[in-house]
Every structure is written in C-alpha cells, then in structure tokens.
Protein backbone atom coordinates (compact mmCIF):
# COMPACT_ATOMS: atom_id res chain seq x y z
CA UNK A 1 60.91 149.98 258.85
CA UNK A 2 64.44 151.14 259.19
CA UNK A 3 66.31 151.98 262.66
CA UNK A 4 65.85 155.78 261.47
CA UNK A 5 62.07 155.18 260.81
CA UNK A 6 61.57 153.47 264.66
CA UNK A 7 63.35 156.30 266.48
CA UNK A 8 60.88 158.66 264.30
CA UNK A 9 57.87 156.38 265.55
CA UNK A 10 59.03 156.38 269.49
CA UNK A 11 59.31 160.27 269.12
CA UNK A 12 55.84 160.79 267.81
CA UNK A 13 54.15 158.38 270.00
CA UNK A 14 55.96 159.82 272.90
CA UNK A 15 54.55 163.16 271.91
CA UNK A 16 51.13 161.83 270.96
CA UNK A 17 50.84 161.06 274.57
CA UNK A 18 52.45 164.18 276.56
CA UNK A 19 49.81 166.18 274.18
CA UNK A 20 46.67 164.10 274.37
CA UNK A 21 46.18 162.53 270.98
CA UNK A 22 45.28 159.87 270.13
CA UNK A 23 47.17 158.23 267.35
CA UNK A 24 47.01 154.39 268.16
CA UNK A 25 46.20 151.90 265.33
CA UNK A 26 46.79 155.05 262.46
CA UNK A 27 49.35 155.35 260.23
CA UNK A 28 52.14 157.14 259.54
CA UNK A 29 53.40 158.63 256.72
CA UNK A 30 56.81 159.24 255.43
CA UNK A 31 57.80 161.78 252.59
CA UNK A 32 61.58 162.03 251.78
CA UNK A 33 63.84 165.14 251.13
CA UNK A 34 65.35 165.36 247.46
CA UNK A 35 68.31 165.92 246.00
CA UNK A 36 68.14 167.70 242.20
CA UNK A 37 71.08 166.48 239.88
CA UNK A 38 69.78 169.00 237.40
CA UNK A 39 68.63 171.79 236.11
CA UNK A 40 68.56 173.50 240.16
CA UNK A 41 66.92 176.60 239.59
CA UNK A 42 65.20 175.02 235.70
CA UNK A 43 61.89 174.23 237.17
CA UNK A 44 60.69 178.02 237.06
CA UNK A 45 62.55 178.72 233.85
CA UNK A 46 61.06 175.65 231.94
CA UNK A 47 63.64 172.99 232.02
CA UNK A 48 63.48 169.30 231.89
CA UNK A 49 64.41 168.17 235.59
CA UNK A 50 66.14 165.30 236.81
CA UNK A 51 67.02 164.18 240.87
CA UNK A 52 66.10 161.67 243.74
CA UNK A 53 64.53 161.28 246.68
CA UNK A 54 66.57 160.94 249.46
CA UNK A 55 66.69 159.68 252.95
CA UNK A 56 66.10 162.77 255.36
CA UNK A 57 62.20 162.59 256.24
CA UNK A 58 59.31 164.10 257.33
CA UNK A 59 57.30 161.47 259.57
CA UNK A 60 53.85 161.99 260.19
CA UNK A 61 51.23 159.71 262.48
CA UNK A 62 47.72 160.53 262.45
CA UNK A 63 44.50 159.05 263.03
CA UNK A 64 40.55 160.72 262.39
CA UNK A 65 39.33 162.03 265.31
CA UNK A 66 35.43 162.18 264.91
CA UNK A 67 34.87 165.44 265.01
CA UNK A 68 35.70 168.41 262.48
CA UNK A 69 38.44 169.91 264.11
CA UNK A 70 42.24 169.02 263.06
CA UNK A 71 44.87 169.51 265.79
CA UNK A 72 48.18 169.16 264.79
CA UNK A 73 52.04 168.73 266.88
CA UNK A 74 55.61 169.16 265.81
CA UNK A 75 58.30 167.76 267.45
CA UNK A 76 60.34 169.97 265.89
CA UNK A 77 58.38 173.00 267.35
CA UNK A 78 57.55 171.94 270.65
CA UNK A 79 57.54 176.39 271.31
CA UNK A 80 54.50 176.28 268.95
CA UNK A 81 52.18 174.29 270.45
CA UNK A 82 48.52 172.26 269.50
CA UNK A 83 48.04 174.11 266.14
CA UNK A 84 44.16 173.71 265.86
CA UNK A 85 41.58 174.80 263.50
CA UNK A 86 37.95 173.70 261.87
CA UNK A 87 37.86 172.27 258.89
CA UNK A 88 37.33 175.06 256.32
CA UNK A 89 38.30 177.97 258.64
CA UNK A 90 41.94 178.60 257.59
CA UNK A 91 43.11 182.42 258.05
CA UNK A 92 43.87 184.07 254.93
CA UNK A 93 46.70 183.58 252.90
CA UNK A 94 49.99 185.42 253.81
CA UNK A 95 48.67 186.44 257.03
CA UNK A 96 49.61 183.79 259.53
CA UNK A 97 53.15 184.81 261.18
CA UNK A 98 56.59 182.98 260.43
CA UNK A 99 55.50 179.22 261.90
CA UNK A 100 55.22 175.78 260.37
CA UNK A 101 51.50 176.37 260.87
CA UNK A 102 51.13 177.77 257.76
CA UNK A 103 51.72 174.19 255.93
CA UNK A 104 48.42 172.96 257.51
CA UNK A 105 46.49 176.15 257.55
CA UNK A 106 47.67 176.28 253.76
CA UNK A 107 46.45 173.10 252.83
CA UNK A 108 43.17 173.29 254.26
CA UNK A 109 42.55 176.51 252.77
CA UNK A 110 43.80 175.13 248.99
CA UNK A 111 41.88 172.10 249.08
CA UNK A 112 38.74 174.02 250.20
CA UNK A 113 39.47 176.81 247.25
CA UNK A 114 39.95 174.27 244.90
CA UNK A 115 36.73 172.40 245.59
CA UNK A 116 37.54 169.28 247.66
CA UNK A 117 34.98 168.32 250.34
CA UNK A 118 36.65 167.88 253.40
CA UNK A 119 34.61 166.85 256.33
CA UNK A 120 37.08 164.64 258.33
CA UNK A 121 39.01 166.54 261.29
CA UNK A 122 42.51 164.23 262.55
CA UNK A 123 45.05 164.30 265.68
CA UNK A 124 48.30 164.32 263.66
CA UNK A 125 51.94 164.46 265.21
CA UNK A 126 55.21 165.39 263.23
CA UNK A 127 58.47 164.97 263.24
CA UNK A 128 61.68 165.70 260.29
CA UNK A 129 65.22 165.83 259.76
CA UNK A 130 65.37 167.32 256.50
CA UNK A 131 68.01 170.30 256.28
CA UNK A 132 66.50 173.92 256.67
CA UNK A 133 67.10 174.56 253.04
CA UNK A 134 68.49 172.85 250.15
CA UNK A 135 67.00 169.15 250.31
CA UNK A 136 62.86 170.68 250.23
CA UNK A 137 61.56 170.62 253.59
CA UNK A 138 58.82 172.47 252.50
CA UNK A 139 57.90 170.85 249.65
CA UNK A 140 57.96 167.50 252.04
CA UNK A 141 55.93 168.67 254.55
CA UNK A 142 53.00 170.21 252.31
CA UNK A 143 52.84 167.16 250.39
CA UNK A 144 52.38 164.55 253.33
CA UNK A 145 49.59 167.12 254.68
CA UNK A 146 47.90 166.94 251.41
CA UNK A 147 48.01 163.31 251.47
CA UNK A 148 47.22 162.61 254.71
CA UNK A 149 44.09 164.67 254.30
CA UNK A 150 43.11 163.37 250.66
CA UNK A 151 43.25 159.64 253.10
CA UNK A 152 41.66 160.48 256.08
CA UNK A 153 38.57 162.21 253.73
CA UNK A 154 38.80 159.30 250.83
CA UNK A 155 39.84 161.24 248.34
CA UNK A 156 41.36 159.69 245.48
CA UNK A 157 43.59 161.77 242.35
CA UNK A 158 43.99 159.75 239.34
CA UNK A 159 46.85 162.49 238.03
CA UNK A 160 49.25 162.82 240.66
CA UNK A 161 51.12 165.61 239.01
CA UNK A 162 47.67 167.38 240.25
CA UNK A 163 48.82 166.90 243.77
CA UNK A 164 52.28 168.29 242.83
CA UNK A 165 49.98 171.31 241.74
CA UNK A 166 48.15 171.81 244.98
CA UNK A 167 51.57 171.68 246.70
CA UNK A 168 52.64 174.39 244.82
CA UNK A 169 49.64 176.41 245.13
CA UNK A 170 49.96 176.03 249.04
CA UNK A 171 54.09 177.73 248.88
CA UNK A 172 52.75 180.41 246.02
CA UNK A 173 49.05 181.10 246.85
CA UNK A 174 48.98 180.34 250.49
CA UNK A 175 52.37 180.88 252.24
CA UNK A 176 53.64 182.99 249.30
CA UNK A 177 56.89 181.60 248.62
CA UNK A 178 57.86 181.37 244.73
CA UNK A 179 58.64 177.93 244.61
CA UNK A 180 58.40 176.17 240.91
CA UNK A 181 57.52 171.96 240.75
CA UNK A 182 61.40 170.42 241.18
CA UNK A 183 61.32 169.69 244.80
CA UNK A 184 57.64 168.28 244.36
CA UNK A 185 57.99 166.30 241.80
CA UNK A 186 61.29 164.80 242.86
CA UNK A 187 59.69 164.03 245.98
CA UNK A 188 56.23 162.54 245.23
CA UNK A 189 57.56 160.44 242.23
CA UNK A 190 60.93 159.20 243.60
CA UNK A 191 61.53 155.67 243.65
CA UNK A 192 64.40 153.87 245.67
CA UNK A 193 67.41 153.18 243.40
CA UNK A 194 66.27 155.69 240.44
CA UNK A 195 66.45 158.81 238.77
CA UNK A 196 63.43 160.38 237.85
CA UNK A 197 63.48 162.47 234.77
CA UNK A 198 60.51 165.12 234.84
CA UNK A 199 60.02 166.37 230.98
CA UNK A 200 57.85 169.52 231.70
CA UNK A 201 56.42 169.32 228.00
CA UNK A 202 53.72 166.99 228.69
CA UNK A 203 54.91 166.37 232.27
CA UNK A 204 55.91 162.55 232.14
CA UNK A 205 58.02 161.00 234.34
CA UNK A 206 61.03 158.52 233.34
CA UNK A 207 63.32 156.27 235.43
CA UNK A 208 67.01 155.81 235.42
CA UNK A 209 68.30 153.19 237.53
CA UNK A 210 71.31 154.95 239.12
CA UNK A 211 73.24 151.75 240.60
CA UNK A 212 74.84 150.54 237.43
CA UNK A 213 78.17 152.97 237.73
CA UNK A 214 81.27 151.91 237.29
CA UNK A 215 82.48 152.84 240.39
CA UNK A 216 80.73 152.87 243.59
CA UNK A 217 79.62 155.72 244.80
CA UNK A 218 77.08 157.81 247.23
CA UNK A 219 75.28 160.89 247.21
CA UNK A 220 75.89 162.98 250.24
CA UNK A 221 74.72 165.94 251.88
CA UNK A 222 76.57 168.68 253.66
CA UNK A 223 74.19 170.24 255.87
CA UNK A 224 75.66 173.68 256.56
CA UNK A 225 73.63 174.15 259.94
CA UNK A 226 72.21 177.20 258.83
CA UNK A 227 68.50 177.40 257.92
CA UNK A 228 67.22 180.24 254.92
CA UNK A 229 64.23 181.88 256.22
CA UNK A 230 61.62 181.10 253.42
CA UNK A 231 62.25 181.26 249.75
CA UNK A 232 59.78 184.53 249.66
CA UNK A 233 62.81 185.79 251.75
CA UNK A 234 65.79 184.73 250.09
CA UNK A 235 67.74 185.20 246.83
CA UNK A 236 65.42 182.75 244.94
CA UNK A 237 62.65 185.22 244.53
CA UNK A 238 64.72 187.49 243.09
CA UNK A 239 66.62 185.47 240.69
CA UNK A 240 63.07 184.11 239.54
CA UNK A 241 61.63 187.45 238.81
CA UNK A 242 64.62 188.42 236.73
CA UNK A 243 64.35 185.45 234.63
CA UNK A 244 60.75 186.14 234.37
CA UNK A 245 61.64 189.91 233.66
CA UNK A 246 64.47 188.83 231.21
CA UNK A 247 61.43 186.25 228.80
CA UNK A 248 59.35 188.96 229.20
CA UNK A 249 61.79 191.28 227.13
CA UNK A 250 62.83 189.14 224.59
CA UNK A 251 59.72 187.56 223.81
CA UNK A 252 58.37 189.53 221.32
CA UNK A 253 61.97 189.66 219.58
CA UNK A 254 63.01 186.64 219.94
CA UNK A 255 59.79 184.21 219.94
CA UNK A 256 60.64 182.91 223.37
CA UNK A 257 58.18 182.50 226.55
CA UNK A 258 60.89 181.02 228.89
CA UNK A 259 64.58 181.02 229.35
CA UNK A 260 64.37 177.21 228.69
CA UNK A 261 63.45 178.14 225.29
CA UNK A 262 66.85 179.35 224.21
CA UNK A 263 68.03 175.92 223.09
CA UNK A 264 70.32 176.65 220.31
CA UNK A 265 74.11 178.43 220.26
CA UNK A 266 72.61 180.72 217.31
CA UNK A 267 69.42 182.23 219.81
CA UNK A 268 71.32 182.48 222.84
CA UNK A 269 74.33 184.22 220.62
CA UNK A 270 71.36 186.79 219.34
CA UNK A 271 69.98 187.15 222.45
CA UNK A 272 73.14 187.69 224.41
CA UNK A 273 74.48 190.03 221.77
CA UNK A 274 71.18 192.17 222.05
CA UNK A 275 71.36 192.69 225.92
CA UNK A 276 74.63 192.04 226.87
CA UNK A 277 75.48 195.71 227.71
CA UNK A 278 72.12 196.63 228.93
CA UNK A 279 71.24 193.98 231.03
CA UNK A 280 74.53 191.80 231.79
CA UNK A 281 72.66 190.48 235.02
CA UNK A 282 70.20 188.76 233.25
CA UNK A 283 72.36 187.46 230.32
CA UNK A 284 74.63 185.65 233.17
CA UNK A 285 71.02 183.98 234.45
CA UNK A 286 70.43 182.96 230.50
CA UNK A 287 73.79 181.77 230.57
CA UNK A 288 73.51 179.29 233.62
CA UNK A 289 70.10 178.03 232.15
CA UNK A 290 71.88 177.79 228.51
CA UNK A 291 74.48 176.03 229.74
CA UNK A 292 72.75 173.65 231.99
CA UNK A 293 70.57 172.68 229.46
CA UNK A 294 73.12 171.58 227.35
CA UNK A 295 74.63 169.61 230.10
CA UNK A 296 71.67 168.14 231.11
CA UNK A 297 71.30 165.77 228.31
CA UNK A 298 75.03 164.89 228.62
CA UNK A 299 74.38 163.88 232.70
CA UNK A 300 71.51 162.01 231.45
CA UNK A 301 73.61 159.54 228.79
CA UNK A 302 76.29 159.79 231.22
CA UNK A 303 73.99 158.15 233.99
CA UNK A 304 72.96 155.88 231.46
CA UNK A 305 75.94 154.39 231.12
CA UNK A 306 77.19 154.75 234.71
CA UNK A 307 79.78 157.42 233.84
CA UNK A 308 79.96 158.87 237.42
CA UNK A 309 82.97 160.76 236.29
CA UNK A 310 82.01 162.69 233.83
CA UNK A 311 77.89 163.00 235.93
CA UNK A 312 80.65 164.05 239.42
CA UNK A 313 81.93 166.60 236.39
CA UNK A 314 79.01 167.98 235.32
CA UNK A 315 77.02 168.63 238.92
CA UNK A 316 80.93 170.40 239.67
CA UNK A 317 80.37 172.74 236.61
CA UNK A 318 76.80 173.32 237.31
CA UNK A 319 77.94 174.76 240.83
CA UNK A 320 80.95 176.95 239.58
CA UNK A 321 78.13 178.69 237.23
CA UNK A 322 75.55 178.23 239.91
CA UNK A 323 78.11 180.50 242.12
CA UNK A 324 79.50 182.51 239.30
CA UNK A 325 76.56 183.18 236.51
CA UNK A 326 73.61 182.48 238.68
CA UNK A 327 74.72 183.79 242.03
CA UNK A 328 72.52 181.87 244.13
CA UNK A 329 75.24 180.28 246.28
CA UNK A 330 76.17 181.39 249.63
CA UNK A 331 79.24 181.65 252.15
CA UNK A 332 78.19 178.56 254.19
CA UNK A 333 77.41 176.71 251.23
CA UNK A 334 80.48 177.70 249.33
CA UNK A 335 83.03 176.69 252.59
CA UNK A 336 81.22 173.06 252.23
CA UNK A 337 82.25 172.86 248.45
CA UNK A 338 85.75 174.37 248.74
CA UNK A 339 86.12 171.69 251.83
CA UNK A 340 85.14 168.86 249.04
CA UNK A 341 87.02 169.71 246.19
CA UNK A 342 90.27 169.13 248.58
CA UNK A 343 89.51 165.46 249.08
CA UNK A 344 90.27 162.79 246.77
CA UNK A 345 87.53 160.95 245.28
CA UNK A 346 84.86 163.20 245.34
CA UNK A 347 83.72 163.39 241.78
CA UNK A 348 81.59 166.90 242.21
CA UNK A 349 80.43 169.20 244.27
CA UNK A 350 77.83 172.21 244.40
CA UNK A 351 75.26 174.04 246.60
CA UNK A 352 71.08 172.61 246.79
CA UNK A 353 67.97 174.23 246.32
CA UNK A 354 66.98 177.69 246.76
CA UNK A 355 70.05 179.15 247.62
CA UNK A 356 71.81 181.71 250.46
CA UNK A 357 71.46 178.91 253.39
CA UNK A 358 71.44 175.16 253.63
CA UNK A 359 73.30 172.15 252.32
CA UNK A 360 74.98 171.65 249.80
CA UNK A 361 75.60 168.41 247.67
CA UNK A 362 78.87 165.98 246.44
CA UNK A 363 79.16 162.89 244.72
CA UNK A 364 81.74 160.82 246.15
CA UNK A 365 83.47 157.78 245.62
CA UNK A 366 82.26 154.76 248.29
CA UNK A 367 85.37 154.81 249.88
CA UNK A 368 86.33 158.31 249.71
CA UNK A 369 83.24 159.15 252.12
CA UNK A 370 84.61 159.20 254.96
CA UNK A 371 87.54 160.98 254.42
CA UNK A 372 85.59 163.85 253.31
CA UNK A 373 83.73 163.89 256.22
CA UNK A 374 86.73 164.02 258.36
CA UNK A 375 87.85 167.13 256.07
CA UNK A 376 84.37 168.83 256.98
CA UNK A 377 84.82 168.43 260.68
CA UNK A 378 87.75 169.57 260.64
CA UNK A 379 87.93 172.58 258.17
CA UNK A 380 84.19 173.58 258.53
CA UNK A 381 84.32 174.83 262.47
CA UNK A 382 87.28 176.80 261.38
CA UNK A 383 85.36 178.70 258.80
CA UNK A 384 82.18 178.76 260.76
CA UNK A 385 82.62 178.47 264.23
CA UNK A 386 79.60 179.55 265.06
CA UNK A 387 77.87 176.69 263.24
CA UNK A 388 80.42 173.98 265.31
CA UNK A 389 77.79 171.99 266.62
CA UNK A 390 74.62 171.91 263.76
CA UNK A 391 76.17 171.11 260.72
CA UNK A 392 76.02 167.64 259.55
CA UNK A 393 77.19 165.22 256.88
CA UNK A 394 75.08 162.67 256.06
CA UNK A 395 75.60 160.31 253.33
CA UNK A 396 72.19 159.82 251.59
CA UNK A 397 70.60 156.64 250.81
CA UNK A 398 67.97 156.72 247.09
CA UNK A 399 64.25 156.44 248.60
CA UNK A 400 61.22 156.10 247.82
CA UNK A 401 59.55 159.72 248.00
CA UNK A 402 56.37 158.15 250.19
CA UNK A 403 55.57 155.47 252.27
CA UNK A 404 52.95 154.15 254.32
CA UNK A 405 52.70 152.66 257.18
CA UNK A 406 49.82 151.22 259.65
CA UNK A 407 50.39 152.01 263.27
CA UNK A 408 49.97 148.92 265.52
C-alpha cells in the first residue's frame, strides 16, 4: 500500500467505528480515476478510445454482514448518513433525489433486473478523491459497487467488458445520466505504466507501455475546484443527442450509423457540404470527431515511439477544437489551460471528461512540473477567486484501475 492508500484506510476504519460497522478482517477495494488521451467525447459517437488510469481513488472497505440488508457510509458525505436498503428493494430508477445513494441503490436494482442472484447484504464504508468531474468519479464509484457485490455474493464474469456494461446501465438506466463506455473501460482495464487502447469494433483491449519517451514527462491534473452537477445536467447530454440527431439525418444518405463512421476526407467533404448551411452546429460536432479520428492514430504511433512532442501536440489540438468545434469546455476549465500554455515545458493542454466543470489535463515535461504549478497558484485565484482554496494540481501517477486488498 502507498502513504495515500493508508491515510484512505485510517479514514474508513475511523468511520467504520463512529457508525457501527463492522469492517475488520474485509477488504478494501480501490478503483482509480482516468485520464482519456483520446477521442474525449468518441465513446458515444463510435470511436476507438485510448487513456489511463490514474491515481485519484475511490477506496472502499466492506465486509458481509449476515443478514440481507446492505448499509453503506461515505466519508465524503458524512450530511447523508447510513444509506440502507434490502437486498432487491431499490426505489425506482430516476426517482431517488441528487445523493451518492443512487450508485448503490442503482446497482442493486441493475444486477437484480439483469438476473443476478444476490442474497448477501454487507457494512461497506467509502471514501475518494477523484475530481467532481473530468477524471470519472462516477464511473469509479459504480464499478467498485458492482464488484464488491459480484465478491461478497460469488459471482464470477468471464467477459469483463460485461461489467463495463452494467456500469453503464446503472448512469443510463438507473441514475439517468448519458454516459457512453470511455471512463469505464479506462478504468476497469487500466494497468500501471500503460495505455490501453479500447477498439469498439469487437471491443478488445491493447497495451502501450507509455514510459519509453524521450523525454520525461508526467500527466497532471488541474482540478478546477468546481464540481458539474451530473452529466444528465450538463452540456454532455446535449452534445450527445445532437450527434445522435446529426447520424440520424445522414444515415440514409450517406450510409452512416455513427459520426465515427465518417472516416474519409471525401464523406466528411459530402456530408459537410450537404448540411453546412442548415445545420452548422452539428457539422462543427462532425468536425471535432473527424478530426480526432484522424489524430488518433497519429497519438497512437507517436506513443509508440515515445514522441511526447508531437502526443503534448496533439491532446493541445484536441482541446482548441474541443473548445472551439465541440464546445464542451468551460470558463474554469479554460483559465487552467490558458494558465498552462504560459509555462515552458508543458507539451499540451486541454479540458477532461464531460465538460462545463472539473479538471482539466496537461502533459508536462518532469521538470517543468512544478513551475506550472506555481503559475496555477498564482494566476488561478486571480481568475477565480472564489475557487482560492479547492482547486488542486496534482501530478498523476499511471495505475492500475483495481486493486484488492485484505483488511487485517
């Protein structure tokens, strides 16, 4: 265990005790946040993904507690209290108010739905670090659940991209947020020191091993302080219905049942050319995709070969269109990569995940990290004052996406 995973373990024990569970000789379980070095925003339009897990966590320590009842704590959200239910008796989707509760109440209810027999109740306490938005808090939290509960009831999946299904079906079906697969599969499959490369086609995983640059560098996150409310409440859902909106109309025409499907200069020239004064929204969404795409590949060889020049490049053009063709980006968000594009060594720069609120990303030379962290305290709190004392820096080691652990 690492210092960071010890002062996790004191806080959940701690609040094991003040709240009268009993987690001694359990486990714990840690999943890790994740940070997408391409497509953002491709998983939902059909795009080949590539990113790592990172280390902001989710901790969780649980134990069975013989009866059928599960009874769950966050340290997080003291306010919230002993979230308790029976097994089996979730409320109904999209009905449970703005809490954290819904991860638990969602999982139950999916696995039940979906024909798991769950007859194991546990005492679980929890405790994160993960940015509100950005690094896939969410995504973090509903898988540990669902693998905490597939342990405690000895359930085993063969296909693991199944349990990156049920995660998804707890956001969409459950909770109702539009999430696609990135931030699930970038967790659950991450492996310390490598890329993973998600081909959605027949939905294999590949490894790039990401320490063979030839410069040193880290991956860092600039936590804005600011947390987005859900992705059901954000920009996000209304990008992805316009790129849903925008296959729907040109598949017929054009032969195409995602945006990811406009591969070549010659369809997205007939596409663009057929819209363009119509709908000039949703060609600048095509264009972001289009364009990403055809980066992707390049970041790919360029990681191959340890380019981190022309990868720090790439993930800096992926944000201007992010920003500019995608408009996903935010004020917060945008102040963190203006701040980084001042200091020297930092390769590239753009907002994470969902959009509107969160943290963004940079890739920065080793030695350049600290300067840049400098700039952000001191440029940030002039921009945001009101966010002086929750935003963060935090350069990110590459993790493993889940451990285990037995509690002694």
């Amino acid at each position: 265990m690492t210092e960071q995973d010890k002062f996790a373990v004191q806080k959940l024990i701690n609040a094991a005790k003040e709240n009268g569970f009993n987690v001694e000789n359990g486990k714990l379980r840690r999943t890790s946040s994740r940070f997408c070095l391409g497509v953002e925003h491709g998983d939902y339009n059909g795009t080949e993904l590539f990113g790592v897990g990172t280390d902001r966590f989710i901790w969780l320590a649980y134990k069975p507690n013989g009866t059928k009842t599960n009874r769950f704590f966050s340290v997080n959200f003291p306010d919230d209290g002993i979230i308790k239910f029976e097994i089996g008796k979730s409320p109904e989707p999209k009905t449970v108010p703005d809490s954290w509760a819904r991860f638990p109440f969602g999982v139950d209810y999916i696995l039940h739905r979906e024909g798991y027999e769950l007859s194991t109740g546990i005492d679980a306490v929890l405790y994160g670090n993960i940015p509100g938005g950005g690094m896939s808090r969410s995504a973090s939290l509903a898988l540990n659940l669902i693998l905490t509960i597939f342990d405690v009831n000895n359930i085993e999946i063969e296909n693991q991209n199944r349990i990156v299904d049920i995660a998804q079906m707890v956001e969409n079906d459950y909770i109702g947020s539009p999430c696609g697969i990135l931030d699930q599969t970038m967790i659950l499959f991450a492996k310390e020191g490598m890329g993973t490369h998600y081909n959605p086609t027949d939905r294999s995983i590949k490894y790039i091993p990401l320490g063979k640059t030839d410069v040193d560098f880290r991956i860092v996150s600039l936590d804005t302080g600011t947390v987005r409310p859900g992705l059901e409440k954000s920009t996000y859902k209304i990008r992805r219905e316009e790129c849903d909106q925008f296959a729907a109309m040109a598949k017929s025409e054009f032969k195409i049942s995602c945006l990811a499907d406009v591969k070549t200069k010659e369809l997205y020239d007939k596409i663009i050319s057929r819209y363009e004064i119509s709908h000039p929204d949703l060609c600048e969404r095509l264009t972001y995709i289009f364009n990403a795409q055809q980066r992707f590949y390049k970041m790919l060889n360029a990681w191959k070969k340890g380019d981190i020049v022309t990868i720090g490049k790439i993930f800096r053009q992926d944000g201007i269109e992010l920003r500019d063709k995608y408009k996903i980006s935010g004020a917060e968000l945008e102040s963190m990569c203006d701040i980084a594009r001042t200091v020297g060594g930092v390769f590239g720069e753009r907002m994470l995940g969902g959009g509107d609120k969160g943290a963004a990303g940079a890739i920065v030379r080793a030695d350049a990290v600290a300067a840049l962290v400098s700039a952000v305290e001191l440029a940030y709190p002039r921009s945001h004052p009101e966010l002086s004392d929750k935003f963060a820096v935090h350069s990110c080691k590459i993790v493993d996406g889940v451990k285990t652990w037995e509690l002694h």
